[in-house]
Protein backbone atom coordinates (compact mmCIF):
# COMPACT_ATOMS: atom_id res chain seq x y z
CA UNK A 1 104.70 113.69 111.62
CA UNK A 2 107.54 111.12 111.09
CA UNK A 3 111.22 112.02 111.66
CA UNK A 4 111.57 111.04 108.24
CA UNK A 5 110.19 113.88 107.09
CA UNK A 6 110.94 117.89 107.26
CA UNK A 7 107.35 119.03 106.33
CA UNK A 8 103.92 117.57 106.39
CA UNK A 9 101.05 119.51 104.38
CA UNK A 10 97.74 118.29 104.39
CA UNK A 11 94.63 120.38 102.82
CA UNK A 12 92.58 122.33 105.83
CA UNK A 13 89.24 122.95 104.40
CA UNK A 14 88.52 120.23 102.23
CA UNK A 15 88.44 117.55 105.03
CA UNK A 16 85.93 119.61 106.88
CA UNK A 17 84.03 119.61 104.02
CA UNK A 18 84.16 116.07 102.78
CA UNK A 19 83.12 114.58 106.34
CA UNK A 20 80.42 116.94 106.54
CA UNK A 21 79.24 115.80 103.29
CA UNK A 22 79.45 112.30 103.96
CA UNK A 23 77.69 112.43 107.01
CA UNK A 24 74.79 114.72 105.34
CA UNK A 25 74.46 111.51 102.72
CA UNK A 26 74.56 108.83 105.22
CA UNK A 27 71.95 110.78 107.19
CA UNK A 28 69.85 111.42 104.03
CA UNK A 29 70.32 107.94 102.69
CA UNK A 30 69.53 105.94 106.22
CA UNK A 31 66.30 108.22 106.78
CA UNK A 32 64.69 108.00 102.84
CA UNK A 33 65.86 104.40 104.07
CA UNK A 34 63.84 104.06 107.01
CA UNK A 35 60.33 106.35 105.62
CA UNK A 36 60.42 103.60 102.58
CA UNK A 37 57.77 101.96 104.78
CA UNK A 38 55.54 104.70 106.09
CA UNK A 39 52.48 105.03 103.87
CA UNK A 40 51.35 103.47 100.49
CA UNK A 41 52.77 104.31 97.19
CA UNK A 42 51.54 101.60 95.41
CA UNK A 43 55.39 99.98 96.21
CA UNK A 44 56.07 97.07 98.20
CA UNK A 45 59.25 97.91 99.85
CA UNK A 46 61.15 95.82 102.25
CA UNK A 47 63.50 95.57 104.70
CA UNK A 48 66.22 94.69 102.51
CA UNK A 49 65.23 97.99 99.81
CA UNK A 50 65.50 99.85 103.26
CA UNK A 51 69.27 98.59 103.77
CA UNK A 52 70.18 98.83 100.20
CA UNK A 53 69.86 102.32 99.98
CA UNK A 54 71.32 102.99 103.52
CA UNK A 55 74.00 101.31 102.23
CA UNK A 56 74.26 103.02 98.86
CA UNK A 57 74.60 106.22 100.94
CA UNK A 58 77.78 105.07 103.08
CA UNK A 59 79.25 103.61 99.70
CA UNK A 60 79.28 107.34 98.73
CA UNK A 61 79.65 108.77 101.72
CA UNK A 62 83.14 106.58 101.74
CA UNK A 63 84.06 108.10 97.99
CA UNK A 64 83.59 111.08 99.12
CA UNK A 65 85.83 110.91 102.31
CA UNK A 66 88.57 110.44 99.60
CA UNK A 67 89.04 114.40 99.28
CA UNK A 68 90.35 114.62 102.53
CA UNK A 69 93.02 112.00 101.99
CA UNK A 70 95.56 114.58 100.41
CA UNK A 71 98.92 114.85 102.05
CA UNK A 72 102.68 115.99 100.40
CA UNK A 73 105.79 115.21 102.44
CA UNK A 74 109.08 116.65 102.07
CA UNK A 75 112.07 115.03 103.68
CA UNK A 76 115.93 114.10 102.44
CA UNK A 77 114.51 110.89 100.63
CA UNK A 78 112.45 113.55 98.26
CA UNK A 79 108.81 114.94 97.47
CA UNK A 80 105.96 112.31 98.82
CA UNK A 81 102.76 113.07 97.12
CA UNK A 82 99.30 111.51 98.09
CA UNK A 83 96.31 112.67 96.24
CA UNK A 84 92.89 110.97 95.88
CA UNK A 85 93.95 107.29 95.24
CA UNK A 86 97.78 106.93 94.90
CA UNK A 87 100.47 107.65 96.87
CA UNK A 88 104.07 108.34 94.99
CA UNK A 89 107.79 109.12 96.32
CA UNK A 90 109.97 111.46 94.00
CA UNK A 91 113.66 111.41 94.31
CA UNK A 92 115.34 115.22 94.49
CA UNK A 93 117.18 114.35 91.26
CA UNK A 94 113.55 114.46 89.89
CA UNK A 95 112.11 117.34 91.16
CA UNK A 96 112.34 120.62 88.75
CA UNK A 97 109.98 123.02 91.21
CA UNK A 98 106.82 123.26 92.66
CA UNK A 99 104.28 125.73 91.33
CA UNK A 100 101.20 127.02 91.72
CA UNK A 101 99.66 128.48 88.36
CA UNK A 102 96.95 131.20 88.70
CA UNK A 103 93.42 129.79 88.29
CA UNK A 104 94.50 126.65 89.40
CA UNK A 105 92.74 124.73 92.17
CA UNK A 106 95.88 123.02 93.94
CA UNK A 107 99.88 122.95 93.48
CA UNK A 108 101.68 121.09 90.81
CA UNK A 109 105.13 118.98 91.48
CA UNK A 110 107.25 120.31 88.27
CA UNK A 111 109.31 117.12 86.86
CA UNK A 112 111.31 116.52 83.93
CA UNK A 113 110.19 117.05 80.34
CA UNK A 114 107.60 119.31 81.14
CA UNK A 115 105.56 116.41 83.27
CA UNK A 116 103.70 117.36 86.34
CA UNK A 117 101.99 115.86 89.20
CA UNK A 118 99.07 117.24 90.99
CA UNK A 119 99.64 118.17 94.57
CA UNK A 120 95.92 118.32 95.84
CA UNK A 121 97.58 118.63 99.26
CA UNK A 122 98.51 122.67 98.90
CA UNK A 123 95.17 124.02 97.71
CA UNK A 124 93.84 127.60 96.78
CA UNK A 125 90.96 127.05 98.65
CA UNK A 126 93.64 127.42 101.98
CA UNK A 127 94.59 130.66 100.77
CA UNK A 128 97.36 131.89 103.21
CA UNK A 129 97.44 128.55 105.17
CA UNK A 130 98.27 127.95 100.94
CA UNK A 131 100.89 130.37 100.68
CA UNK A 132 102.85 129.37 103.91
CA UNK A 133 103.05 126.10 102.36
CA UNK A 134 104.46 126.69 99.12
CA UNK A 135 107.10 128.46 100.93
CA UNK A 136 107.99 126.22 102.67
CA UNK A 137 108.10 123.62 100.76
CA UNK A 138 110.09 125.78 98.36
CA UNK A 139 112.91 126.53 100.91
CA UNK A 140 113.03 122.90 101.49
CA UNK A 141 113.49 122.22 97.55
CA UNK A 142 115.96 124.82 97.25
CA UNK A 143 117.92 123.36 100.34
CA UNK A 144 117.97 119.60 98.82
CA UNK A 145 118.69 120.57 95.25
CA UNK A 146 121.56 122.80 96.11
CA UNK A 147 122.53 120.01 98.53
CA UNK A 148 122.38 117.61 95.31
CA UNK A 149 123.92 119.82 92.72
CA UNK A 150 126.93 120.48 95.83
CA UNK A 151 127.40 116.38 95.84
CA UNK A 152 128.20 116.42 91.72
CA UNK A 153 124.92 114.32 91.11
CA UNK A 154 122.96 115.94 88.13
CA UNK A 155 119.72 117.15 88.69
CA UNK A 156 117.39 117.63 86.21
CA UNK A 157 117.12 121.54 85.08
């Protein structure tokens, strides 16, 4: 973890299961791959067939790897959330909360006019590894708000 940065989360079981999946589909894909040959269908395969689909596999394999990519920061520059594809820094004078509604899969960063961001990084899934991290990532908001609302700079309610 950077100095930059308080608190790191990243998701526990969802990596474990996204590079075991991938590496079940590359498997899969590189063996239907390499039996394309063995015995007549009535097909002509060839080599390159064989490497196409090999390589279809570890183009999904590589999608898939994108679950374990999660990760929220929390530091005195604000809330750094990386989910799936982007990755996006929110000032403390944008942060309302952080919650974590009942059914729901993963956390939710709480901004301004009732907008929300998806924090795939804190997920049910975790269950108390879950619950650790909400609170701390709660103390931390509580410390830098109060810290922000003690400077006179408004912060958005």
């Amino acid at each position: 973890m950077s100095g930059d940065w308080d608190l790191e989360v990243k998701p526990h079981l969802t990596p474990i299961f996204a590079w075991g999946a991938a590496v079940i589909i590359v498997g899969a894909h590189v063996t239907v791959g390499a039996l394309l040959k063995i015995g007549s269908t009535g097909v002509f395969f060839r080599t390159a067939d064989q490497i196409a689909i090999a390589s279809v596999g570890v183009v999904i394999a590589a999608l898939v790897t994108l679950f374990a990519r999660p990760r929220l920061r929390v530091g005195p520059a604000g809330v750094a959330v990386r989910n799936l594809l982007g990755y996006r820094l929110f000032p403390w004078d944008t942060v309302v909360d952080i919650s974590f509604h009942p059914g729901a899969r993963w956390a939710r960063l709480d901004l301004p006019d009732d907008e929300y961001v998806p924090v795939m990084a804190i997920q049910a899934v975790d269950k108390a590894r879950a619950i650790d991290a909400m609170d701390q990532v709660r103390a931390l908001l509580d410390r830098y708000t109060r810290d922000l609302n003690s400077q006179g700079r408004p912060h958005h309610p």
